[in-house]
Structures are given as structure tokens and as C-alpha cells.
N, C-alpha and C. Protein backbone atom coordinates (compact mmCIF):
# COMPACT_ATOMS: atom_id res chain seq x y z
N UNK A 1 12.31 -2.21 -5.61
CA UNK A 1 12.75 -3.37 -4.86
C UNK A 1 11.53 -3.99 -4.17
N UNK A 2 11.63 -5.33 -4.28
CA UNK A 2 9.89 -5.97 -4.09
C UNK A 2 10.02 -6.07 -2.55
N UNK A 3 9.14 -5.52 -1.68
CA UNK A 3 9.09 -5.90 -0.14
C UNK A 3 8.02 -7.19 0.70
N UNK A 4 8.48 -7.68 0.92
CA UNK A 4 7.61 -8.37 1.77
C UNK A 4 7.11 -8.85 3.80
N UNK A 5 5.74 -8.55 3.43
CA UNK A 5 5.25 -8.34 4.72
C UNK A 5 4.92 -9.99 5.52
N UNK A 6 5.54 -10.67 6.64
CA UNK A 6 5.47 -11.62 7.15
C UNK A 6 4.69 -11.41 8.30
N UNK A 7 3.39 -12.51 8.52
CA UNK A 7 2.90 -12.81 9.45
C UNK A 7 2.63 -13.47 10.48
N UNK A 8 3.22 -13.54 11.53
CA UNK A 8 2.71 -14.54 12.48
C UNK A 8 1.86 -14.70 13.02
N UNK A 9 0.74 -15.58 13.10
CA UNK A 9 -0.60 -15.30 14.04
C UNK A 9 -0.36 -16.44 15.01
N UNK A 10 -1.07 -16.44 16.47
CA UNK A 10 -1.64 -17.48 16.93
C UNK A 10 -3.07 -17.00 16.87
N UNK A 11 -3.85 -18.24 16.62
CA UNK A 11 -5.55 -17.81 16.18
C UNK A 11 -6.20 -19.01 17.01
N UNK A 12 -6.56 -18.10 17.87
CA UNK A 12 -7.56 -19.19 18.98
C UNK A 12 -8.92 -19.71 18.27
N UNK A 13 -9.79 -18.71 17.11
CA UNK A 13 -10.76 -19.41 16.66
C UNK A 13 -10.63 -19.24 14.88
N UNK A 14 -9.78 -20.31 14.23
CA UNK A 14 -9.55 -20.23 12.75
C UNK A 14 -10.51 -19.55 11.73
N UNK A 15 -11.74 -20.36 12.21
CA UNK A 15 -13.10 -20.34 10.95
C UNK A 15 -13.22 -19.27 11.14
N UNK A 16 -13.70 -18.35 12.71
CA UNK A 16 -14.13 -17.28 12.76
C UNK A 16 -13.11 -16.24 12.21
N UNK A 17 -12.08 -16.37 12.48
CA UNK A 17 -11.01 -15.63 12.00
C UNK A 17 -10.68 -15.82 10.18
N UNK A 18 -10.65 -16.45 9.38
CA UNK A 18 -10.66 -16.37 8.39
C UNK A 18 -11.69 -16.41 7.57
N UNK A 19 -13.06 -16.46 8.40
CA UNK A 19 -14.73 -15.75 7.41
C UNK A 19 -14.73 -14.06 7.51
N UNK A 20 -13.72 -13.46 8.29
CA UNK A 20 -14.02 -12.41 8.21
C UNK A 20 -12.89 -11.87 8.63
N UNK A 21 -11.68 -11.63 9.29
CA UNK A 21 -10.28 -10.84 8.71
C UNK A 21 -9.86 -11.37 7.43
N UNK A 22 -10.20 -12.74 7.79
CA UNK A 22 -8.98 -13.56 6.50
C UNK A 22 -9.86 -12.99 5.27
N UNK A 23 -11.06 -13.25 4.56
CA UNK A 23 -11.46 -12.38 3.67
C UNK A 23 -11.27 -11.18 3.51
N UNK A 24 -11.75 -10.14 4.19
CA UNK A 24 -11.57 -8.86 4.41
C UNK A 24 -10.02 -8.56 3.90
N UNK A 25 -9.33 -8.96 4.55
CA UNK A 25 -8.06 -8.70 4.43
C UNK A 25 -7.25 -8.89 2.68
N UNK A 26 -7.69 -9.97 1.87
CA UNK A 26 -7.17 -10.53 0.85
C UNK A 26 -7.66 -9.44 -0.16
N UNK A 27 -9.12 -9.37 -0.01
CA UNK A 27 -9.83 -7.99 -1.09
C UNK A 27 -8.77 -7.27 -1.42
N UNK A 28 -8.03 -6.38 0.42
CA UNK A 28 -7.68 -5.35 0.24
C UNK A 28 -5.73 -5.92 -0.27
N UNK A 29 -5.37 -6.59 0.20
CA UNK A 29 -4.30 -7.41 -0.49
C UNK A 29 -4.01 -6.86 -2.01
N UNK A 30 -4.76 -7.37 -2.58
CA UNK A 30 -5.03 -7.72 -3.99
C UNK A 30 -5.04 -5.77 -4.54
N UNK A 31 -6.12 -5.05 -3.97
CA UNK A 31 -6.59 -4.46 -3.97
C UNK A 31 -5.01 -2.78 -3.89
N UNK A 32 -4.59 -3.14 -3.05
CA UNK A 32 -3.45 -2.43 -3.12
C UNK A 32 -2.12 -2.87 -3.41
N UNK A 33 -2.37 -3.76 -4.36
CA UNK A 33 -1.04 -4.25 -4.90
C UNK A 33 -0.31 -5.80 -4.89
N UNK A 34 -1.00 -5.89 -3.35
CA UNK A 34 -0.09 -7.30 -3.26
C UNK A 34 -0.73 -8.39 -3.47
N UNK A 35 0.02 -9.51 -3.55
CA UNK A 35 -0.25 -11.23 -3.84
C UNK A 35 0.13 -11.76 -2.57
N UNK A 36 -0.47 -13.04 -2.34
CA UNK A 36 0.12 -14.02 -0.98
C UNK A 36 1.26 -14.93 -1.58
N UNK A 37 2.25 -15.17 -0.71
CA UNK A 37 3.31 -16.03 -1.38
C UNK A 37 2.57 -17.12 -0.66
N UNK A 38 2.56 -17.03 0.44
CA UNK A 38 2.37 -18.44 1.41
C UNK A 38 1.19 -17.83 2.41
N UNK A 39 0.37 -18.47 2.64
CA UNK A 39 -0.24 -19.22 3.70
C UNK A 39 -0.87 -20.25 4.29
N UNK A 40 -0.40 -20.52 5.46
CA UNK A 40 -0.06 -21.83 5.83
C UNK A 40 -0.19 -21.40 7.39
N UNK A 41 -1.11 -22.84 8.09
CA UNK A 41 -1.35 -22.57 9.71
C UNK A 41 -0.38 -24.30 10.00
N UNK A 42 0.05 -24.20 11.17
CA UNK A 42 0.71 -25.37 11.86
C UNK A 42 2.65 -25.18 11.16
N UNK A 43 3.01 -23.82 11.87
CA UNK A 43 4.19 -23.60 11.69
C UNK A 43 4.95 -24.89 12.36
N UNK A 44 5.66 -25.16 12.90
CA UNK A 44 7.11 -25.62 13.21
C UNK A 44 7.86 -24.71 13.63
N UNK A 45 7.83 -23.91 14.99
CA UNK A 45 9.07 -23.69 16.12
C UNK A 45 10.42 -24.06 16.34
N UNK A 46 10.88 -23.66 15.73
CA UNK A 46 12.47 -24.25 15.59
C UNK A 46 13.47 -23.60 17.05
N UNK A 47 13.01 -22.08 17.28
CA UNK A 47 14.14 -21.34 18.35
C UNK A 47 12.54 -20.14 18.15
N UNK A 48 12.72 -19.67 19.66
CA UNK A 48 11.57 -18.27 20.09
C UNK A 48 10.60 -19.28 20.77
N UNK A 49 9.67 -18.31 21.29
CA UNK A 49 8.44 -18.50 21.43
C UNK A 49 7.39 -18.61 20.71
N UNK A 50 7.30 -17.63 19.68
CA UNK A 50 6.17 -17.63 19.05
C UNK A 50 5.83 -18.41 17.93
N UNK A 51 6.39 -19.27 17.24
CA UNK A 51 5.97 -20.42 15.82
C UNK A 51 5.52 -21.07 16.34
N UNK A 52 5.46 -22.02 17.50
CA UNK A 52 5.81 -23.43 17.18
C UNK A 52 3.58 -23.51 17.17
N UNK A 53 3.38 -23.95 16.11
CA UNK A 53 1.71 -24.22 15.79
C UNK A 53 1.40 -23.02 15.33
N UNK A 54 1.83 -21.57 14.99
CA UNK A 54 1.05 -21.04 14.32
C UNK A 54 0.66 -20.74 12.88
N UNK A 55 -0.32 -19.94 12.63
CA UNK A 55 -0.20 -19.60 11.30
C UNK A 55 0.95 -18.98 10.83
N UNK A 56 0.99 -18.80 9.32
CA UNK A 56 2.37 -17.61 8.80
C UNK A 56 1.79 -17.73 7.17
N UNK A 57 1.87 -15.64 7.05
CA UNK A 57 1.34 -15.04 5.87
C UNK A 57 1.98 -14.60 5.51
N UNK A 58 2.46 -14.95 4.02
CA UNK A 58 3.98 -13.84 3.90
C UNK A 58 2.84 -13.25 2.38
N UNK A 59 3.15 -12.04 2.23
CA UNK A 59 2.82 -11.04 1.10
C UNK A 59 3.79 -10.35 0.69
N UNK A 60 3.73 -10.59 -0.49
CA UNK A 60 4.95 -9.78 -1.94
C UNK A 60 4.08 -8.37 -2.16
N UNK A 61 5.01 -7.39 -1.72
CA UNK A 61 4.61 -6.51 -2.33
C UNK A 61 5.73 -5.47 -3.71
N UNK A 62 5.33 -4.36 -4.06
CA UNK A 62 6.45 -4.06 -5.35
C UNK A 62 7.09 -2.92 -4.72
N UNK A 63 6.92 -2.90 -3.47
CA UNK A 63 8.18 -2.10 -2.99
C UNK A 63 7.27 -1.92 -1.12
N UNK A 64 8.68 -1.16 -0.54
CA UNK A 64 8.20 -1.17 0.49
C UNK A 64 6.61 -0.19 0.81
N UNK A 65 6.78 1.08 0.18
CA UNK A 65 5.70 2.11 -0.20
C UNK A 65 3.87 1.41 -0.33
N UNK A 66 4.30 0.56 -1.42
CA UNK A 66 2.98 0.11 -1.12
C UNK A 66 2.57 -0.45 -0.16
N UNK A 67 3.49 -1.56 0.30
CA UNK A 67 3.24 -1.99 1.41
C UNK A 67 2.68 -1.43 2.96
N UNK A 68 3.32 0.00 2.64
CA UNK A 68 2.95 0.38 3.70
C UNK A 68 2.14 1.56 3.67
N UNK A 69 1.29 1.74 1.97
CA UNK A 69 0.01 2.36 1.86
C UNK A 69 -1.23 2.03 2.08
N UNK A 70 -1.15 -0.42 2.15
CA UNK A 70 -1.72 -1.02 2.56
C UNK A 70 -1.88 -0.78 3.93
N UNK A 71 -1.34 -0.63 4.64
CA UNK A 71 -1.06 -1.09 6.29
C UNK A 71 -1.51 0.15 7.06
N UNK A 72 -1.35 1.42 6.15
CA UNK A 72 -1.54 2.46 6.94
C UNK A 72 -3.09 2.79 6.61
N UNK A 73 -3.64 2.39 5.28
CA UNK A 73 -4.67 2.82 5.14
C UNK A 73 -5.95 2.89 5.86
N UNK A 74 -6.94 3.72 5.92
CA UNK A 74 -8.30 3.66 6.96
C UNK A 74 -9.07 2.20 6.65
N UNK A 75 -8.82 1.80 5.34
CA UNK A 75 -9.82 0.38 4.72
C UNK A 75 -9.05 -0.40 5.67
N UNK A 76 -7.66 -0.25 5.98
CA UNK A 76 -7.49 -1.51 6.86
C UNK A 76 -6.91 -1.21 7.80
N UNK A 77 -7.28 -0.20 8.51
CA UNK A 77 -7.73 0.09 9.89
C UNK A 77 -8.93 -0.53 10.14
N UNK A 78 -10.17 -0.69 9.68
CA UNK A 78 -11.51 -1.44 9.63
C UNK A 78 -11.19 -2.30 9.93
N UNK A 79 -10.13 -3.18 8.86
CA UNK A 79 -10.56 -4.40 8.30
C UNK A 79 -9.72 -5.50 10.16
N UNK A 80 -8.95 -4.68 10.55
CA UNK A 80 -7.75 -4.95 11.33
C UNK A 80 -8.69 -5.41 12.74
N UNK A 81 -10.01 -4.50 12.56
CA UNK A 81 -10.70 -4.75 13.77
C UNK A 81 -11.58 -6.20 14.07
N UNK A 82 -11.38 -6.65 12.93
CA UNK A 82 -12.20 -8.41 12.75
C UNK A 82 -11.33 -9.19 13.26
N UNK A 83 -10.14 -8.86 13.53
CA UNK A 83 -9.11 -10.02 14.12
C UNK A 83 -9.00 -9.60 15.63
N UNK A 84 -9.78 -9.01 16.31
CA UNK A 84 -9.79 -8.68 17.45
C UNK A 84 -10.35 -10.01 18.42
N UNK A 85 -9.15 -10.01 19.37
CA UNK A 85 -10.19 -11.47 20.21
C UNK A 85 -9.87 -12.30 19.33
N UNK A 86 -9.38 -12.56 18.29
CA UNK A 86 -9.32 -13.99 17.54
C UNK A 86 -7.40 -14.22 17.42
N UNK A 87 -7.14 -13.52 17.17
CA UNK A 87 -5.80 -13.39 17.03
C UNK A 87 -4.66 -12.61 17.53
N UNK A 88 -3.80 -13.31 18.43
CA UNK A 88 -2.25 -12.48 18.36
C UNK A 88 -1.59 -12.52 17.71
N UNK A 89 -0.99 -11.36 17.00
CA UNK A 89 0.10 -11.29 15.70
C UNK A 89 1.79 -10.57 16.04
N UNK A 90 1.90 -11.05 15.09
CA UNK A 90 3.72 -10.24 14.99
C UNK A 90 3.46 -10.19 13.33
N UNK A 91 4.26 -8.48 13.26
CA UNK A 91 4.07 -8.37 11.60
C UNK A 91 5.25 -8.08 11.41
N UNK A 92 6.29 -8.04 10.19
CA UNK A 92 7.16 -7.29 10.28
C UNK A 92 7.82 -7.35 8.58
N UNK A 93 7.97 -6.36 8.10
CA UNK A 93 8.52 -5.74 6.74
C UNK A 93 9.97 -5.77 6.65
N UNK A 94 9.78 -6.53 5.22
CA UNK A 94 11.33 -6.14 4.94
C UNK A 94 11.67 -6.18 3.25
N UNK A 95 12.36 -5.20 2.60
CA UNK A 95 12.87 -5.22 1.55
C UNK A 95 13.99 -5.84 0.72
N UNK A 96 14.15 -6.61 -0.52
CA UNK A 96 14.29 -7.65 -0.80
C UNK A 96 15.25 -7.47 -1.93
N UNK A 97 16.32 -6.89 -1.95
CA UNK A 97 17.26 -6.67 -2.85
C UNK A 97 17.52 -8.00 -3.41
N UNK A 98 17.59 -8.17 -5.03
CA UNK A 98 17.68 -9.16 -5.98
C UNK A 98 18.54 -10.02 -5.16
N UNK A 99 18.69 -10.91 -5.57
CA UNK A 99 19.91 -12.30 -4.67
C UNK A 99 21.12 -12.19 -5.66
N UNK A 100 22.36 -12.02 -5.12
CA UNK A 100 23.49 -11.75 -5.60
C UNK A 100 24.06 -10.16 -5.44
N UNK A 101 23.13 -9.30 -4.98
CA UNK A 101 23.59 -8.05 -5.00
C UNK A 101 23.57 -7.42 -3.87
N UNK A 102 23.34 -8.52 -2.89
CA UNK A 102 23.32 -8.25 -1.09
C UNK A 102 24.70 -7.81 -0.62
């Protein structure tokens, strides 16, 4: 069942933040499995606090497992430390049973 990991950032400095998490990060993306569906900065806040102007990263992964062989791994424990000072995030996983069999 394919899982996917959604991101919210607010990113006080973009460039700096995507020459070096945002790279860093995609290698290992790719690297353990997953693809980007979307990313895209200048959300739209509809209800909460946290959208309204930020970024949002959603990643397909092929089940929840990988997803969270990515997330746990030491390569991106590293990689996690380049978004320090540049970014507040909300992450959050979820698994994606075919449509019609919910």
C-alpha cells in the first residue's frame, strides 16, 4: 500500500534552505525509494495556523516501511541538520489504500 509523507514548512531563508536541505534531501528521496508528487511554496490557508504562505512537500512512497527507513535513517539524520534555523516543519505519514476500497 503506497504511503505518503506531507510537508509543511515555513522557511524564513528559501535559497539557503533549498541549496542545501532541499538538495541533500531529494538524493536521499530518490535514493530510498521515493519520488516528489508536489512541491510547491505559497500555500493558501484555508482553516489552522500553519498554511497560509507556506511551502508543502508531499512524497510517494511504496509503502509505509520505506518511508520510514527514509526518516529514520543516520543519512538523514545529517541531512535534517541543514534545515536548522531555516525552517519550521510539520511532517506527517499516512497510508493510502486504493480509492474505492476505503
Amino acid at each position: 500500500m503506497p504511503a505518503y509523507m506531507v510537508v509543511t514548512a515555513k522557511i524564513a531563508d528559501r535559497e539557503a534552505f533549498i541549496a542545501g536541505y532541499g538538495k541533500a534531501a531529494a538524493v536521499l528521496v530518490t535514493q530510498f525509494g521515493g519520488r516528489y508528487v508536489l512541491r510547491a511554496p505559497g500555500a493558501m490557508g484555508l482553516e489552522g495556523q500553519f498554511g497560509d504562505g507556506a511551502s508543502l512537500v508531499i512524497s510517494e512512497w511504496p509503502d509505509k516501511a520505506a518511508a520510514l527507513a527514509f526518516w529514520n535513517s543516520p543519512e538523514y539524520a545529517e541531512v535534517k541538520r541543514l534545515r536548522d534555523g531555516l525552517a519550521e516543519v510539520q511532517v506527517v505519514l499516512i497510508e493510502s489504500a486504493a480509492i474505492g476500497t476505503q
